[in-house]
N, C-alpha and C. Protein backbone atom coordinates (compact mmCIF):
# COMPACT_ATOMS: atom_id res chain seq x y z
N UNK A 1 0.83 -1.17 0.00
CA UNK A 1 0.00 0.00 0.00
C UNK A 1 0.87 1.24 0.00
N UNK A 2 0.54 2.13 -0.84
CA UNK A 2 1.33 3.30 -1.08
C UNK A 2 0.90 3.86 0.04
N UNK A 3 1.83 5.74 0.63
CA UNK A 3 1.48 6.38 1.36
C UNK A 3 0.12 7.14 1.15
N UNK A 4 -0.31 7.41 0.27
CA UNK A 4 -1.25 7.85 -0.27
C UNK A 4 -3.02 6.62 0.03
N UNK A 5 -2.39 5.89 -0.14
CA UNK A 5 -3.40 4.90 0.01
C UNK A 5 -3.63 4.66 1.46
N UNK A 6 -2.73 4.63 2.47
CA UNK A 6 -2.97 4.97 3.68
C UNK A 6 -3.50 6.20 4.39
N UNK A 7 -3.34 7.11 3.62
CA UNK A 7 -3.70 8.18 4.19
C UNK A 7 -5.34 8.51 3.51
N UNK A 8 -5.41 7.74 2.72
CA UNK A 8 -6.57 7.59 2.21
C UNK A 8 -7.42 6.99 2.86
N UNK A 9 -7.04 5.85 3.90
CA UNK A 9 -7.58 4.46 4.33
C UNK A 9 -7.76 5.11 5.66
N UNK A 10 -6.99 6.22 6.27
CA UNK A 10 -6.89 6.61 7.36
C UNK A 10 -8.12 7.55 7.58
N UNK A 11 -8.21 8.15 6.53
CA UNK A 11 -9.30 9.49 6.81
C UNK A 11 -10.59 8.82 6.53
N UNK A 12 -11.08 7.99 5.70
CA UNK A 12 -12.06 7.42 5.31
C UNK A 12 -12.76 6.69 6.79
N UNK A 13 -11.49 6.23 7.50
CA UNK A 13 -11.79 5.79 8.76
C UNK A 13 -12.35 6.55 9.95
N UNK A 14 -11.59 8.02 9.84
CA UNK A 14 -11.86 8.83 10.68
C UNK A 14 -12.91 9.55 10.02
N UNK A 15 -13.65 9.52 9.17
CA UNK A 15 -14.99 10.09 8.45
C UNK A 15 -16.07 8.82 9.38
N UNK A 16 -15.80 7.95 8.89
CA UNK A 16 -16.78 6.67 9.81
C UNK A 16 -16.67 7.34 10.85
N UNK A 17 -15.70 7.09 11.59
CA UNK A 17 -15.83 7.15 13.24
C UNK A 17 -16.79 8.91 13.49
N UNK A 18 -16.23 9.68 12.73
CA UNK A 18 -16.76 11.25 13.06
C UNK A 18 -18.53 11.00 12.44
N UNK A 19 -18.73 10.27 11.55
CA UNK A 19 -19.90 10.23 11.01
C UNK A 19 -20.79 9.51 12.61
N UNK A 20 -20.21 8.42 12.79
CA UNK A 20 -20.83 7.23 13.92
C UNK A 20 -20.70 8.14 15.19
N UNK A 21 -19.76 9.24 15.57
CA UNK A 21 -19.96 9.82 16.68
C UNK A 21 -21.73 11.05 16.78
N UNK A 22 -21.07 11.37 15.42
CA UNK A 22 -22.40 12.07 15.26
C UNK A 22 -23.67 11.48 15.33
N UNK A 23 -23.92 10.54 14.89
CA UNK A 23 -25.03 9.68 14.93
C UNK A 23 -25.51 9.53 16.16
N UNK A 24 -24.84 9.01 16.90
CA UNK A 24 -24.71 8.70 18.51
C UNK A 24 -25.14 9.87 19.52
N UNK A 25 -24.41 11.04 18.65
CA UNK A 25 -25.16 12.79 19.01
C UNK A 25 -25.79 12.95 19.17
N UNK A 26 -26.55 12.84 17.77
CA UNK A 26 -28.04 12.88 17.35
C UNK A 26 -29.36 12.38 18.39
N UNK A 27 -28.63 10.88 18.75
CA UNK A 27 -29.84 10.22 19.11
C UNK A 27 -30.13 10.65 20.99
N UNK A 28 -28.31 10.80 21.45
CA UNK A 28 -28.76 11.22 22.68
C UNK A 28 -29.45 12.65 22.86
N UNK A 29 -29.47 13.91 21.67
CA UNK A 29 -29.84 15.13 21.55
C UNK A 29 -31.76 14.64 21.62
N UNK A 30 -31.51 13.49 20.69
CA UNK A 30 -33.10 13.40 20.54
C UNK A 30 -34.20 12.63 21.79
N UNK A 31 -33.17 12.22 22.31
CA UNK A 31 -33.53 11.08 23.66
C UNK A 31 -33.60 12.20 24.58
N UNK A 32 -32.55 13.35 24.80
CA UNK A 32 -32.29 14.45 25.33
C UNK A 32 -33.90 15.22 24.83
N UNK A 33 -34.18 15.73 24.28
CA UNK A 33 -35.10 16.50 23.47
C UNK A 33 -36.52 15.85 24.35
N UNK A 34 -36.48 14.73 24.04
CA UNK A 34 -38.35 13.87 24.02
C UNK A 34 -38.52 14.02 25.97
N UNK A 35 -36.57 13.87 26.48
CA UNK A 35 -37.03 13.53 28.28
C UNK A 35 -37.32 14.97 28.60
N UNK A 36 -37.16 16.13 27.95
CA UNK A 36 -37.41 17.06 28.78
C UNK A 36 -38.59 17.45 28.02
N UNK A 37 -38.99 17.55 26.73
CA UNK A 37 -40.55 17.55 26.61
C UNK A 37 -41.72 16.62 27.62
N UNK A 38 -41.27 15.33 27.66
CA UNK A 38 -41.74 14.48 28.83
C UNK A 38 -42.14 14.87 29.75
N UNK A 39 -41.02 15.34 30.61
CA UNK A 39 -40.79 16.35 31.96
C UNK A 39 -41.64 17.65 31.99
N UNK A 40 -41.48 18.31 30.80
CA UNK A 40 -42.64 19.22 30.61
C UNK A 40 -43.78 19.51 30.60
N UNK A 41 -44.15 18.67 30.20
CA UNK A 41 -45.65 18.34 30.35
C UNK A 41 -46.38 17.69 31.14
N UNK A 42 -45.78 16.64 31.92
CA UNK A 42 -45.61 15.93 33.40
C UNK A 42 -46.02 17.49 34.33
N UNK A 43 -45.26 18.34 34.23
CA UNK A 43 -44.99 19.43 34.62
C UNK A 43 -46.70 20.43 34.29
N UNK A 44 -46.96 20.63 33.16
CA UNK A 44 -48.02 21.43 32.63
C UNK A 44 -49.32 20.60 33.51
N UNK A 45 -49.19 19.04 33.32
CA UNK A 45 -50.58 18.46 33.90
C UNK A 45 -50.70 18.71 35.07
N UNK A 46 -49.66 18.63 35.98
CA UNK A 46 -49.84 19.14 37.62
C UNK A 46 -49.97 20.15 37.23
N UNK A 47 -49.56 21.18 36.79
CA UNK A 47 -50.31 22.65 37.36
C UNK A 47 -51.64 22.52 37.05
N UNK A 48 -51.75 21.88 35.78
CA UNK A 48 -53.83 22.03 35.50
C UNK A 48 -54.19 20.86 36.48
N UNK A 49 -53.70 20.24 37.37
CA UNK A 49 -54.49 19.31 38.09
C UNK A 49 -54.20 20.67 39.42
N UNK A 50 -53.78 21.17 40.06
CA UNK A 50 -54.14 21.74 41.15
C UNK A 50 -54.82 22.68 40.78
N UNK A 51 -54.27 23.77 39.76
CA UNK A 51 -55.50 24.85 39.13
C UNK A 51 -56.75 24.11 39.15
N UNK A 52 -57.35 22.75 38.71
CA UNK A 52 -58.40 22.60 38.91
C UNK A 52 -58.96 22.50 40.57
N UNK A 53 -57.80 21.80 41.52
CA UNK A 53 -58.03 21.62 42.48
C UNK A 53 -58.50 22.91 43.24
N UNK A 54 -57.40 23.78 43.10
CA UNK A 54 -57.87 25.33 43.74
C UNK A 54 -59.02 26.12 43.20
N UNK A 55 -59.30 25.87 42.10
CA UNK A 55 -60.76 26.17 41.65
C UNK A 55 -61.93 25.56 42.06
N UNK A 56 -61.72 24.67 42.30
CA UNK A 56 -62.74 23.49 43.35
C UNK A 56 -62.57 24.12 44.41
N UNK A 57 -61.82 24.13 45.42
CA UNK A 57 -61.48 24.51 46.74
C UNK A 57 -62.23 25.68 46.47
N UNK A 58 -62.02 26.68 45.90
CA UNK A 58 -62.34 28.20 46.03
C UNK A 58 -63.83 28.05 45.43
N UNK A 59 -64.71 27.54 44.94
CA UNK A 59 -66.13 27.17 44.47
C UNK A 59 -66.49 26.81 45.66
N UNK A 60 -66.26 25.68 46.71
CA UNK A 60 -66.81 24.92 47.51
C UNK A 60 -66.32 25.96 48.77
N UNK A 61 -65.20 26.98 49.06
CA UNK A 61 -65.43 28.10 50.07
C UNK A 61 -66.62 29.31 49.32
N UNK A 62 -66.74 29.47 48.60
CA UNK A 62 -67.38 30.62 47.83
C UNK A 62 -69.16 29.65 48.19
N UNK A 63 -69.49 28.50 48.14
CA UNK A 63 -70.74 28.19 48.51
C UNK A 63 -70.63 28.27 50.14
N UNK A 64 -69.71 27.57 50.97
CA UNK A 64 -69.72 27.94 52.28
C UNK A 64 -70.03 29.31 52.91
N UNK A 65 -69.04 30.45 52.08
CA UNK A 65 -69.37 31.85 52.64
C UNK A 65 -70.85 32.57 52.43
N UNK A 66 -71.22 32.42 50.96
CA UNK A 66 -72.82 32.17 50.76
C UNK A 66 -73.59 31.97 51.79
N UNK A 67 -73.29 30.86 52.43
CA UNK A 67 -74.53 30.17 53.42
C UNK A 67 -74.31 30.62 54.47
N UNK A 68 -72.86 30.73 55.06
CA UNK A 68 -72.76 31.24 56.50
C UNK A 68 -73.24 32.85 55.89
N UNK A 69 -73.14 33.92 55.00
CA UNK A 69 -73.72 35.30 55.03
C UNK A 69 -75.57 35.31 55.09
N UNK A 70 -75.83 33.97 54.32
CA UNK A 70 -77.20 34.30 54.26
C UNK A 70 -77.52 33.50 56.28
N UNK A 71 -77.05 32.65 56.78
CA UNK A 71 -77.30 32.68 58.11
C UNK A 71 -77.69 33.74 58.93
N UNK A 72 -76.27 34.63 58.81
CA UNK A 72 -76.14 35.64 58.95
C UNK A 72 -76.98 36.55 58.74
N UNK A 73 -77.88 36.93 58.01
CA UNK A 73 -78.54 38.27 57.61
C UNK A 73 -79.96 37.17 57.95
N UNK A 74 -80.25 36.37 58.22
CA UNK A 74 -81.59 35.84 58.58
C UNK A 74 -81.20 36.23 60.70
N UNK A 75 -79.82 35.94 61.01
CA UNK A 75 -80.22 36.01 62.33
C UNK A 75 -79.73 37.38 62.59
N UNK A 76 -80.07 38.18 62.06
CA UNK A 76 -79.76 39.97 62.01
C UNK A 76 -81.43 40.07 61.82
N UNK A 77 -81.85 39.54 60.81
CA UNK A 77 -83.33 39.94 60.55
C UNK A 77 -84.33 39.46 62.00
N UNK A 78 -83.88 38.45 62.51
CA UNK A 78 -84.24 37.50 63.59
C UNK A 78 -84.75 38.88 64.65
N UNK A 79 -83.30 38.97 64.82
CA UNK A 79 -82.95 39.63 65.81
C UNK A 79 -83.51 41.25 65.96
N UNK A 80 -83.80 41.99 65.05
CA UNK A 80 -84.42 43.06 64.90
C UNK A 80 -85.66 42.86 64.88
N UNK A 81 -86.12 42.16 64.47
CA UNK A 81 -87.93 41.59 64.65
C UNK A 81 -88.32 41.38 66.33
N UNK A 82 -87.38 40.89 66.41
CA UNK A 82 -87.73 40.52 68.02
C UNK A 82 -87.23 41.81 68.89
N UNK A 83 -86.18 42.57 68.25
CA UNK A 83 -86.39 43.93 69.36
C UNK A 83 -87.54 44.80 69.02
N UNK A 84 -88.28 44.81 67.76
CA UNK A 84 -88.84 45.40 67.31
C UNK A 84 -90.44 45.42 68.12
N UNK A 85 -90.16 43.73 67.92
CA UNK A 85 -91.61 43.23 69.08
C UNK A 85 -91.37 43.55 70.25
N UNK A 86 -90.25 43.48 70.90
CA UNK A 86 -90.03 43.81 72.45
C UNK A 86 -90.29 45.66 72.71
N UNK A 87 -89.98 46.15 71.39
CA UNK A 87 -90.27 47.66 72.08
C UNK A 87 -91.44 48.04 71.14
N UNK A 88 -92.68 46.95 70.54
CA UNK A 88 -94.26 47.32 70.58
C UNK A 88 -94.68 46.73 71.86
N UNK A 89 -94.10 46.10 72.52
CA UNK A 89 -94.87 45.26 73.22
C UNK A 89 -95.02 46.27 74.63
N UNK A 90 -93.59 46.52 75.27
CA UNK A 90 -93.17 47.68 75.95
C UNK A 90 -94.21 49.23 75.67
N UNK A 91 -94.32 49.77 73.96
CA UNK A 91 -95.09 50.78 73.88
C UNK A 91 -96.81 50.36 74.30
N UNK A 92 -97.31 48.93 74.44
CA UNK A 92 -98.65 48.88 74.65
C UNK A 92 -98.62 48.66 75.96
N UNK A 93 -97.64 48.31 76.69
CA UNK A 93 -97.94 48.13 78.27
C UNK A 93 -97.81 49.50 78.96
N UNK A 94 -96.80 50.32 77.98
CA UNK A 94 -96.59 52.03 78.82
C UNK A 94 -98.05 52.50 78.39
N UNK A 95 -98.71 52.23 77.57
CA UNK A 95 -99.89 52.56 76.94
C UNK A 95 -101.16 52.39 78.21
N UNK A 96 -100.84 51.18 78.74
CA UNK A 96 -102.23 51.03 79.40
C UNK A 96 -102.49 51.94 80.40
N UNK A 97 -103.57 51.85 80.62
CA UNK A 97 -103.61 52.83 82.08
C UNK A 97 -103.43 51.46 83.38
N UNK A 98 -102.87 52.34 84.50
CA UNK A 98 -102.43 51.54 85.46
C UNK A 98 -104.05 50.71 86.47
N UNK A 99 -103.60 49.64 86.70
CA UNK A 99 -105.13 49.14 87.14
C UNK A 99 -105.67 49.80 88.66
N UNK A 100 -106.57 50.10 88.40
CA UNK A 100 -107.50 50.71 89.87
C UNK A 100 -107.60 49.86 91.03
């Protein structure tokens, strides 16, 4: 084999190997690529699974506060009715005349 033919035989070799390294690149770039899209979206579904959760949570306090305000304004209404009656009741007894 001439020098030429070796150096021929040599680079052709080191084209393989640089070609096969690249290849090998490629696939961990692409294995690389798919785990962190993976991860990503793993990622996106928990947030829309607690966003749903905290939207639930905050629906089911938002009906609680509802009910405890309307409690509320029934035993306010309660409660003024009955002072209301206590001072007619008071104006018809100052009303009477005192018994003989």
């Amino acid at each position: 084999m001439t020098d030429q033919e070796e150096q021929s035989l040599k680079e052709t070799k080191r084209a393989e190997k640089r070609a096969a390294e690249e290849i090998k690149q490629l696939a961990r770039d692409e294995a690389r690529r798919k785990d962190t899209l993976a991860r990503e979206q793993a990622i996106e579904e928990d947030q829309k699974k607690r966003k749903i959760k905290r939207a639930e949570k905050r629906a089911a306090e938002e009906i609680k506060q509802l009910a405890r305000d309307e409690a509320r304004r029934k035993d306010t209404i309660a409660r003024e009715q009955a002072i209301a009656e206590a001072q007619e009741a008071r104006k018809l007894k100052d009303k009477k005349p005192p018994p003989e």
